[in-house]
Protein backbone atom coordinates (compact mmCIF):
# COMPACT_ATOMS: atom_id res chain seq x y z
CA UNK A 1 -18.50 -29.90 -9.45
CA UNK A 2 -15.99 -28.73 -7.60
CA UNK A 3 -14.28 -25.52 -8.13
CA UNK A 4 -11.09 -25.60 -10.06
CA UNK A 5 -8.04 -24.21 -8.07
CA UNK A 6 -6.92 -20.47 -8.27
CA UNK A 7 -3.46 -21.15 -9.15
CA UNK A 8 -1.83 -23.87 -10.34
CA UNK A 9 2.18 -25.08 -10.51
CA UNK A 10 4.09 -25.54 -13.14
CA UNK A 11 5.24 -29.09 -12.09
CA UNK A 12 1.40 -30.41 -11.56
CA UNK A 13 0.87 -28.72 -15.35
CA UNK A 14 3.67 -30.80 -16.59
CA UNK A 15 2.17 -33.95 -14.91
CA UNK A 16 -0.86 -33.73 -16.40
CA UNK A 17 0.20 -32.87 -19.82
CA UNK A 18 2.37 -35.93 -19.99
CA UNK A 19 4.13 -36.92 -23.84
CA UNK A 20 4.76 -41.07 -23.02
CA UNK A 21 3.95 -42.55 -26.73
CA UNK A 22 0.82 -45.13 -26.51
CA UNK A 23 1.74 -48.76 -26.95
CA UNK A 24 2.34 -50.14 -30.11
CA UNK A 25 -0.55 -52.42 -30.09
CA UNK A 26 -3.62 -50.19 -28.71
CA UNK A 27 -1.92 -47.24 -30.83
CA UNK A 28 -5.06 -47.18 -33.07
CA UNK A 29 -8.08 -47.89 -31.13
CA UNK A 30 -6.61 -45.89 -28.26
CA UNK A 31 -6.21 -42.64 -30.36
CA UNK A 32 -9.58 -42.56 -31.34
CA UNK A 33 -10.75 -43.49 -27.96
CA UNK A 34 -8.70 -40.74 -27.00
CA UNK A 35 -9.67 -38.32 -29.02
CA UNK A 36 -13.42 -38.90 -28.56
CA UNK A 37 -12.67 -38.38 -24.64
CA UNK A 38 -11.23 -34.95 -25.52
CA UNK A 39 -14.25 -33.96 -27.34
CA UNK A 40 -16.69 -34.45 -24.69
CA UNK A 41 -14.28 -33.04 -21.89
CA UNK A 42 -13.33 -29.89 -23.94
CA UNK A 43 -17.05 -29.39 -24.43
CA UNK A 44 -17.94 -30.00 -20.38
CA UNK A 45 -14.81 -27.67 -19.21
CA UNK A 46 -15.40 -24.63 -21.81
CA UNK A 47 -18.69 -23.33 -20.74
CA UNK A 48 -17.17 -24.15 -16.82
CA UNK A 49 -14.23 -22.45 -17.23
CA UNK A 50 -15.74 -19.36 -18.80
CA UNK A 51 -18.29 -19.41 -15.86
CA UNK A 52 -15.60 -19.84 -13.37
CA UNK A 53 -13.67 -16.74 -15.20
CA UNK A 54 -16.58 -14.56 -14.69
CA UNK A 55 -17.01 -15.03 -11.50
CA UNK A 56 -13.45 -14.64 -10.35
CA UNK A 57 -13.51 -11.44 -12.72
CA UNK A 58 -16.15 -10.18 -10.55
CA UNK A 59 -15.00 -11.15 -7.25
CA UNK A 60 -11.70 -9.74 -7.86
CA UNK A 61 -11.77 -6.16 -8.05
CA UNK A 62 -9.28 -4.58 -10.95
CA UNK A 63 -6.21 -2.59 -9.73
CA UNK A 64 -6.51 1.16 -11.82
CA UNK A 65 -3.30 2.68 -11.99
CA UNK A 66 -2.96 5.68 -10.37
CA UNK A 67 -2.65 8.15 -13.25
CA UNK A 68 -6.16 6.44 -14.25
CA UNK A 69 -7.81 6.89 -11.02
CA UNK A 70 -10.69 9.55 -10.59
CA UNK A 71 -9.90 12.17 -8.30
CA UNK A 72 -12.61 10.99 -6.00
CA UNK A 73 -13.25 7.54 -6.23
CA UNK A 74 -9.52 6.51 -4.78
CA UNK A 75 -11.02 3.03 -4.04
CA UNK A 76 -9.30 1.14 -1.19
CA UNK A 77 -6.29 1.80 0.40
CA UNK A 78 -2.95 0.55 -1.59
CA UNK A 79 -2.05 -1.75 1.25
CA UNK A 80 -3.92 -4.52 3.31
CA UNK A 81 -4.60 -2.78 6.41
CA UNK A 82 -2.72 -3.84 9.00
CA UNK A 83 -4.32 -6.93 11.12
CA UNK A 84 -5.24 -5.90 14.67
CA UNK A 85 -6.24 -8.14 17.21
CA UNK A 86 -9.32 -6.82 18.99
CA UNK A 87 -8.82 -8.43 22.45
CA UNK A 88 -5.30 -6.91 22.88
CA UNK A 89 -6.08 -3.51 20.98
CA UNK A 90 -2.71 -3.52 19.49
CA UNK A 91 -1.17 -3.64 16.28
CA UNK A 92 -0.11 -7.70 15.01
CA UNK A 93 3.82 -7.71 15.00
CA UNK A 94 5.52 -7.83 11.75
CA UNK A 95 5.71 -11.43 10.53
CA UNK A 96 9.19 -13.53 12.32
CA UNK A 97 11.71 -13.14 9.25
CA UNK A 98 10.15 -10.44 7.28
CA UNK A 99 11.94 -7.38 8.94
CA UNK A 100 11.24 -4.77 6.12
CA UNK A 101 8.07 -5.04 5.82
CA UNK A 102 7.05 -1.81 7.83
CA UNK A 103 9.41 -0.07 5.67
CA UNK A 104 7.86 -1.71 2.61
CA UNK A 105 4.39 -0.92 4.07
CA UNK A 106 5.25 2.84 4.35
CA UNK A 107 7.27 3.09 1.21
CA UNK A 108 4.15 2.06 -0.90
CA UNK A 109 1.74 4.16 0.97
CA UNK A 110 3.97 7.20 -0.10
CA UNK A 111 4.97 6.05 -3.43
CA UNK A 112 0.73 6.04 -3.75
CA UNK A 113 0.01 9.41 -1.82
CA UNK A 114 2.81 11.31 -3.73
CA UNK A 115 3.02 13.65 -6.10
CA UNK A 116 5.04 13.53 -9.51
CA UNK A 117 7.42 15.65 -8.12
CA UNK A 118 7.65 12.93 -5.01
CA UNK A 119 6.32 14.94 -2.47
CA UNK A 120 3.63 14.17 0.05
CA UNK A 121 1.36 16.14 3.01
CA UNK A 122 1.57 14.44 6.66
CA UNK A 123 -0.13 14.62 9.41
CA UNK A 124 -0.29 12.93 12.59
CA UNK A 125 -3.24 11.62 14.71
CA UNK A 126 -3.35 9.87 18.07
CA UNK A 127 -6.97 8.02 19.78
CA UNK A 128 -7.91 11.33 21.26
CA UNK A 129 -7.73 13.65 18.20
CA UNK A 130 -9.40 10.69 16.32
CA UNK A 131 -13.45 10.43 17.60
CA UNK A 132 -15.95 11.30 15.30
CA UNK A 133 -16.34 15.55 15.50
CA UNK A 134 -12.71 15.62 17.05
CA UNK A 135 -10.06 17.31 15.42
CA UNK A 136 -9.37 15.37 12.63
CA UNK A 137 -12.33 15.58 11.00
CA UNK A 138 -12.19 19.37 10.80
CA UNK A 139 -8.95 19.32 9.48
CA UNK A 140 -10.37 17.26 6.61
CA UNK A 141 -13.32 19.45 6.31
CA UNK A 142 -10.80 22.25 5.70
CA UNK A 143 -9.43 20.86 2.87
CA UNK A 144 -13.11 20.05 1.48
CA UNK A 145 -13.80 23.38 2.22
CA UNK A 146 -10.40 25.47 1.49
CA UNK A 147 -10.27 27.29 -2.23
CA UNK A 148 -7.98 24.61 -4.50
CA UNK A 149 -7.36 22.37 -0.65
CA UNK A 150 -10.04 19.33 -1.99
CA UNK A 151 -7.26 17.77 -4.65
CA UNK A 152 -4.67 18.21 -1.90
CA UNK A 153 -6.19 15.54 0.12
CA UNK A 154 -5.35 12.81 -2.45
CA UNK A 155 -1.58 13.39 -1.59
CA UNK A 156 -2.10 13.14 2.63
CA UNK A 157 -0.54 10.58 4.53
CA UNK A 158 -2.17 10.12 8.18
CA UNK A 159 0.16 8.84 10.69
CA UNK A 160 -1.26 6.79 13.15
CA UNK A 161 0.23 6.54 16.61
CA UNK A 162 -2.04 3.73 18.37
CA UNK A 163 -4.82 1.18 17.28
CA UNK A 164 -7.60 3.65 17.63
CA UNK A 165 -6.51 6.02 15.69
CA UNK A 166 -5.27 3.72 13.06
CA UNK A 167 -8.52 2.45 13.13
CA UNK A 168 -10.77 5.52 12.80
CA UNK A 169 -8.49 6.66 9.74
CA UNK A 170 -8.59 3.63 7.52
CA UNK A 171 -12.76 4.27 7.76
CA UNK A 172 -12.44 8.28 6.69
CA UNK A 173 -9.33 8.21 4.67
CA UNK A 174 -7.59 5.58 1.96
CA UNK A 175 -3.72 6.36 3.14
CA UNK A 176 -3.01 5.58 6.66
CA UNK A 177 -0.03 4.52 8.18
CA UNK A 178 0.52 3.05 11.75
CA UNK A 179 3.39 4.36 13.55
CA UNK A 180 3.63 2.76 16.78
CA UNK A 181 6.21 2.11 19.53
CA UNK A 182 6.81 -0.59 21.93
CA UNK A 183 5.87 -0.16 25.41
CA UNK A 184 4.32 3.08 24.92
CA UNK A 185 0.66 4.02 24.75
CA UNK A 186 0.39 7.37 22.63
CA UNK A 187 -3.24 6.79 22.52
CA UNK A 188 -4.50 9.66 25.05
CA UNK A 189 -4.37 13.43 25.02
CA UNK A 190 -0.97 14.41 25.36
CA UNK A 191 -0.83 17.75 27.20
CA UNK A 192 1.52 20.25 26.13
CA UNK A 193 5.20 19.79 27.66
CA UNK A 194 4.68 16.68 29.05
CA UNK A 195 6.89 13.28 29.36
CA UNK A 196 4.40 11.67 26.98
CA UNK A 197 3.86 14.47 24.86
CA UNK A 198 7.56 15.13 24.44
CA UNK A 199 8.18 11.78 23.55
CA UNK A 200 5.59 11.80 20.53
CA UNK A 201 7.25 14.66 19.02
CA UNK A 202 10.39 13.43 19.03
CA UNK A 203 9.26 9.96 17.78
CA UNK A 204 7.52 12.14 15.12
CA UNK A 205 10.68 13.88 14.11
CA UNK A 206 12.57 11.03 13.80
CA UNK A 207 9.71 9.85 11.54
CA UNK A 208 10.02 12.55 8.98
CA UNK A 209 13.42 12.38 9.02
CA UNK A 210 12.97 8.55 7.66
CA UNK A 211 10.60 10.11 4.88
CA UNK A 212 12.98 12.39 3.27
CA UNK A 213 15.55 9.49 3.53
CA UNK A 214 13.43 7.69 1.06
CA UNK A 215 13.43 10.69 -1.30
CA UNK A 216 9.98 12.46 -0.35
CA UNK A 217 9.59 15.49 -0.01
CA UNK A 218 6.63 16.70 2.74
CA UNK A 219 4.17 19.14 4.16
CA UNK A 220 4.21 18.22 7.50
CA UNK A 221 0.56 19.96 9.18
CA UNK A 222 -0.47 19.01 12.91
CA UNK A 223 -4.01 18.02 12.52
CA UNK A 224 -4.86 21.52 14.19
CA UNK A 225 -4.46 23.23 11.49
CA UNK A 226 -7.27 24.23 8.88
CA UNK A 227 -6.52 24.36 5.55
CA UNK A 228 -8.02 27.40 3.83
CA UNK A 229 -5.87 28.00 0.51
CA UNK A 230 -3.35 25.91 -1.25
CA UNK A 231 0.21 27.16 0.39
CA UNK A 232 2.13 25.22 -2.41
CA UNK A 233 2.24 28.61 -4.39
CA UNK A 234 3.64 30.90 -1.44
CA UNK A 235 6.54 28.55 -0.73
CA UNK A 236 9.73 29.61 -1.84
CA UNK A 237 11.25 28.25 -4.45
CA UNK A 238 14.87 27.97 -2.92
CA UNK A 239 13.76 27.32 0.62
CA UNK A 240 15.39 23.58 1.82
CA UNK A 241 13.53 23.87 4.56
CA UNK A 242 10.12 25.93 5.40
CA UNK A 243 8.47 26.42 8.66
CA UNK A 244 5.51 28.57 9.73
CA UNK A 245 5.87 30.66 13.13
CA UNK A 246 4.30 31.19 16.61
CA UNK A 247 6.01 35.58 15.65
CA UNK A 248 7.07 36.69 12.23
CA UNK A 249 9.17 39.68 12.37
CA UNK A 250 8.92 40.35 8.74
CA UNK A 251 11.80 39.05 6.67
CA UNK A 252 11.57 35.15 6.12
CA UNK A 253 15.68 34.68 6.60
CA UNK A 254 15.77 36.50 10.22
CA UNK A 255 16.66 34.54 12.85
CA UNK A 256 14.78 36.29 15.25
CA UNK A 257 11.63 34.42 14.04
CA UNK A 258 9.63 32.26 16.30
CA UNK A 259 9.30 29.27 14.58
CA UNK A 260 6.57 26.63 15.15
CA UNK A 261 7.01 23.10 14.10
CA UNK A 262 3.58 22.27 13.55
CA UNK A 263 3.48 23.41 9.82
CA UNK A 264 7.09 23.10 7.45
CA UNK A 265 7.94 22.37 4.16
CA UNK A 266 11.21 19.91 3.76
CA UNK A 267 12.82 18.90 0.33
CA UNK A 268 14.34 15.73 0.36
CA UNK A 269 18.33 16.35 -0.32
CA UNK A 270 21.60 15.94 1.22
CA UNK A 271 20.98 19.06 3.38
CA UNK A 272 17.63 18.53 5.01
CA UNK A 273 18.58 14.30 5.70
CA UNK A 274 21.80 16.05 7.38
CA UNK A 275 19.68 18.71 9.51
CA UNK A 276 16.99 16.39 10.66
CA UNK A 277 19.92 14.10 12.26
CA UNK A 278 21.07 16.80 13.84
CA UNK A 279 18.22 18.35 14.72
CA UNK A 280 17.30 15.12 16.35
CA UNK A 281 20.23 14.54 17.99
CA UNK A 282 20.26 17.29 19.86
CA UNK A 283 17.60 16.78 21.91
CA UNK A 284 19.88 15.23 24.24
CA UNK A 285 21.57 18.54 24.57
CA UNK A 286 18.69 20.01 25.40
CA UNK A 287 16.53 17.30 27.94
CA UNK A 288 12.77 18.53 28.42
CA UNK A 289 12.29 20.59 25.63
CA UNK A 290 10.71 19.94 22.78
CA UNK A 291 11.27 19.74 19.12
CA UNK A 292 10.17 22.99 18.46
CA UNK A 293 12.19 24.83 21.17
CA UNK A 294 15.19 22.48 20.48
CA UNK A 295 14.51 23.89 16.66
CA UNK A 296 14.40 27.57 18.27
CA UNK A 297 18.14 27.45 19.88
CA UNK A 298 20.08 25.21 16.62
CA UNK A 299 19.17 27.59 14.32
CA UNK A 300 21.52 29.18 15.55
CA UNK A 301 24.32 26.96 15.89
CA UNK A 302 26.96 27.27 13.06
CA UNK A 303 26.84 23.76 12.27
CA UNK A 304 23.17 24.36 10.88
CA UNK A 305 25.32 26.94 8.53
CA UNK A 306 27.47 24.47 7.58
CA UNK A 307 25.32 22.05 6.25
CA UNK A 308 24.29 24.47 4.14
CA UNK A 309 20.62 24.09 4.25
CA UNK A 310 18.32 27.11 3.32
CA UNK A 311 16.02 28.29 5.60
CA UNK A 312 13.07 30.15 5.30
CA UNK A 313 10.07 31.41 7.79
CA UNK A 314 6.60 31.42 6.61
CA UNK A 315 4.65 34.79 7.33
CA UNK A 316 1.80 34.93 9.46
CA UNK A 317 0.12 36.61 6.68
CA UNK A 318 -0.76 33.25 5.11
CA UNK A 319 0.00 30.69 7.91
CA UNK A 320 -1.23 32.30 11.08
CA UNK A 321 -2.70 31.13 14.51
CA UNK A 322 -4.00 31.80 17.41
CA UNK A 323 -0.65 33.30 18.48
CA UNK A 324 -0.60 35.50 15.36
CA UNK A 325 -3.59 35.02 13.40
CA UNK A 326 -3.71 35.83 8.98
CA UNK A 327 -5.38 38.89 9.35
CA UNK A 328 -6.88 39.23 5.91
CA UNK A 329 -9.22 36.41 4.85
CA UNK A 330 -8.48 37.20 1.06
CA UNK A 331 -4.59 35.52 1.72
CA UNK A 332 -4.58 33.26 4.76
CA UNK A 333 -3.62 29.60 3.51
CA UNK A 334 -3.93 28.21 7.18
CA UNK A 335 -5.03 28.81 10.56
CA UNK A 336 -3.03 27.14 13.26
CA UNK A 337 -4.77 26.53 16.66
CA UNK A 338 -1.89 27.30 18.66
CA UNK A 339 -1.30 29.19 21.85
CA UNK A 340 -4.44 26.65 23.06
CA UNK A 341 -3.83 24.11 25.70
CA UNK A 342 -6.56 21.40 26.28
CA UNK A 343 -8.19 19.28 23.40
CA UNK A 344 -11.41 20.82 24.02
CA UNK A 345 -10.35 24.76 23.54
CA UNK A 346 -8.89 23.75 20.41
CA UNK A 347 -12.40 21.70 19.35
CA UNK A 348 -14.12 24.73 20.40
CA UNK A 349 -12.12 27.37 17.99
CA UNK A 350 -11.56 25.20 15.47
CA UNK A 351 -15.40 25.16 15.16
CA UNK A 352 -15.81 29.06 15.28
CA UNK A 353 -12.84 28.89 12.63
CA UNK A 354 -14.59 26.75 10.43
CA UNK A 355 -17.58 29.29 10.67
CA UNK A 356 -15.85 32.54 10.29
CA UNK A 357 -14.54 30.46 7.02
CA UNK A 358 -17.72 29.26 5.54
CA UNK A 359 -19.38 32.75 6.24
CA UNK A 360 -16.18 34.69 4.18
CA UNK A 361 -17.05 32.16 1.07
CA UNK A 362 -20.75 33.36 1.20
CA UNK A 363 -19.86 36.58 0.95
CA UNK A 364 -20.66 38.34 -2.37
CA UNK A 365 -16.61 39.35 -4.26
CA UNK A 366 -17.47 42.69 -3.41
CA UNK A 367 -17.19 42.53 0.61
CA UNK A 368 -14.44 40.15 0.37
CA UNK A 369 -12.44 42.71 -0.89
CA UNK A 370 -13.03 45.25 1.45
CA UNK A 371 -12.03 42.99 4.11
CA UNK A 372 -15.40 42.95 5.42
CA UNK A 373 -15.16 39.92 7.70
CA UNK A 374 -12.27 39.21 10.49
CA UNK A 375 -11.96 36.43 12.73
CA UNK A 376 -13.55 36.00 15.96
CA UNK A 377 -11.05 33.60 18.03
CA UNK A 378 -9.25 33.23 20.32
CA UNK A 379 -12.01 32.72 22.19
CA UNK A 380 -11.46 29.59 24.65
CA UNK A 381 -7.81 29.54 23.06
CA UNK A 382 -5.98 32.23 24.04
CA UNK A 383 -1.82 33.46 24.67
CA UNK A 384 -2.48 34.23 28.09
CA UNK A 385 -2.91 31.24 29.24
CA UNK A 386 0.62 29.97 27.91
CA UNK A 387 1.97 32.79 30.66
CA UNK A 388 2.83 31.55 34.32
């Protein structure tokens, strides 16, 4: 027997249920003709359509709300991933006539990622970060491995800049989002200050920028960066805007800090939408430099002032690097592996990071607190070889 179909119009029900009185004439004979017929087909079609029910109930798997959902079993991702042809190793264009549907797409993966208070961590991750043992699977063992970091990861967003990388995420984590942009193949390592590598971070500005225009707020974290500690308790509590630095000088509203635009806090609000247009704007009046040196000379500028947004600078006490690492183990929230240029320095003391971590958490409480255990990079990462 065939099997019934999944869905069924209203028009086709009203055809078959049909209410055209009998003939006058077969009236009698036909009813109970009739009715004998709808005996014997109501007891053929009720075992069928309970047997059909159970197995649609078990091919179908049951949508558990989000409140409902164990921390750990986050089941699949809340969108269909995106369809990728493998021949051309690009992303499938968004279908003729349904223009919002990226914007759809990345409005539900946030709306699932988010917090209740609507705010969501971000990273970004291109083909060469992406291979298994590359960076971004250190920066998820950080989290795994970080004191309260684990529960964090149900609230990170990975932006993906080409196939690849869209493709390695959706097998190690459920909320990826591809980012991509036409003509332009983000795909390989971008070295620091190049054409290619100046164009991804202003593409990823823009891209936050879009985020708190939809009313989330965000951690934004390069993938570099190893989670150790949950920062969410040394923000500030009236800081707009948030941003760790390459030098802290000691007071988080000076100026004088060196900011580094690898690791902020935004809240979504009139202020911080405002900034980030400006901020991106002005990268035409300032061609070849980045976002984070364009961020380094508006500070400054007294229309930041005006918009009124709050800023304050993280201390390297609790989100340091290899420019300025977190001396004491006992605070440091994150370790940035800055100051590094090539992919494989930054593999390589990452790694000895990641060590140096696990061996402080071993430690018995007494030798913790005497600061018994310090950090051994930079090793192939180092500030001299930033100089000239």
């Amino acid at each position: 027997m065939g099997r019934p179909p999944r869905t069924t119009s209203v028009t086709s029900l009203r055809r078959f249920r049909g209410n055209s009185p009998l003939p006058h004439s077969r009236a009698p004979g036909a009813l109970r003709g009739a009715a004998a017929v709808l005996l014997l087909a109501a007891a053929v079609a009720l075992p069928c359509a309970v047997l059909y029910r159970a197995a649609v109930d078990t091919a179908v798997p049951v949508y558990v709300p989000r409140a409902r959902r164990p921390l750990l079993d986050w089941g699949p991702p809340p969108l269909p991933p995106v369809e990728v042809s493998e021949e051309d190793g690009g992303f499938d264009p968004l279908p003729a006539g349904d223009l919002d549907s990226e914007d759809l797409r990345l409005e539900l993966v946030l709306q699932e990622a988010s917090m209740d208070n609507k705010t969501v961590i971000l990273t970004t991750l291109n083909a060469a970060w992406a291979s298994p043992g590359s960076v971004i699977d250190l920066f998820i063992d950080s989290f795994r491995r970080g004191v309260g970091t684990s529960s964090l990861l149900r609230h990170l967003v990975i932006i993906a800049f080409d196939w690849k990388a869209y493709q390695r995420c959706v097998k190690i984590h459920p909320y990826c989002f591809p980012l991509t942009t036409e003509g332009v193949d983000f795909s390989e390592e971008k070295r620091f200050q190049t054409a290619g590598y100046l164009q991804m971070m202003w593409k990823r500005l823009d891209f936050l920028r879009q985020v708190l225009e939809k009313g989330y707020s965000f951690v934004f974290s390069d993938a570099d960066i190893m989670w150790f500690r949950n920062p969410f308790p040394f923000f500030y509590s009236d800081g707009d805007f948030q941003i760790a630095c390459d030098h802290y000088v000691g007071n988080a509203t000076d100026l004088r800090n060196i900011a580094n635009g690898g690791f902020n806090y935004v809240k979504s609000n009139d202020q911080s939408i405002e900034f980030y247009k400006f901020w991106y704007s002005s990268r035409f009046r300032y061609p070849g430099y980045h976002d984070q040196d364009v961020f380094n000379f508006i500070k400054h500028d007294p229309y930041t002032t005006d918009i009124g947004l709050t800023i304050k600078f993280l201390s390297t006490s609790y989100f340091g690097g290899i420019c300025e690492p977190s001396k004491d183990l006992n605070k440091v929230c994150t370790m940035h592996a800055n100051c590094c240029i090539g992919l494989q320095s930054k593999i390589h003391d990452l790694r000895i990071m990641m060590e140096d971590w696990r061996n402080y958490m071993s430690m018995p409480p007494s030798l913790k607190s005497v600061g018994a255990l310090s950090w051994r990079v930079p090793q192939n990462c180092s500030l001299s070889l930033l100089s000239p």
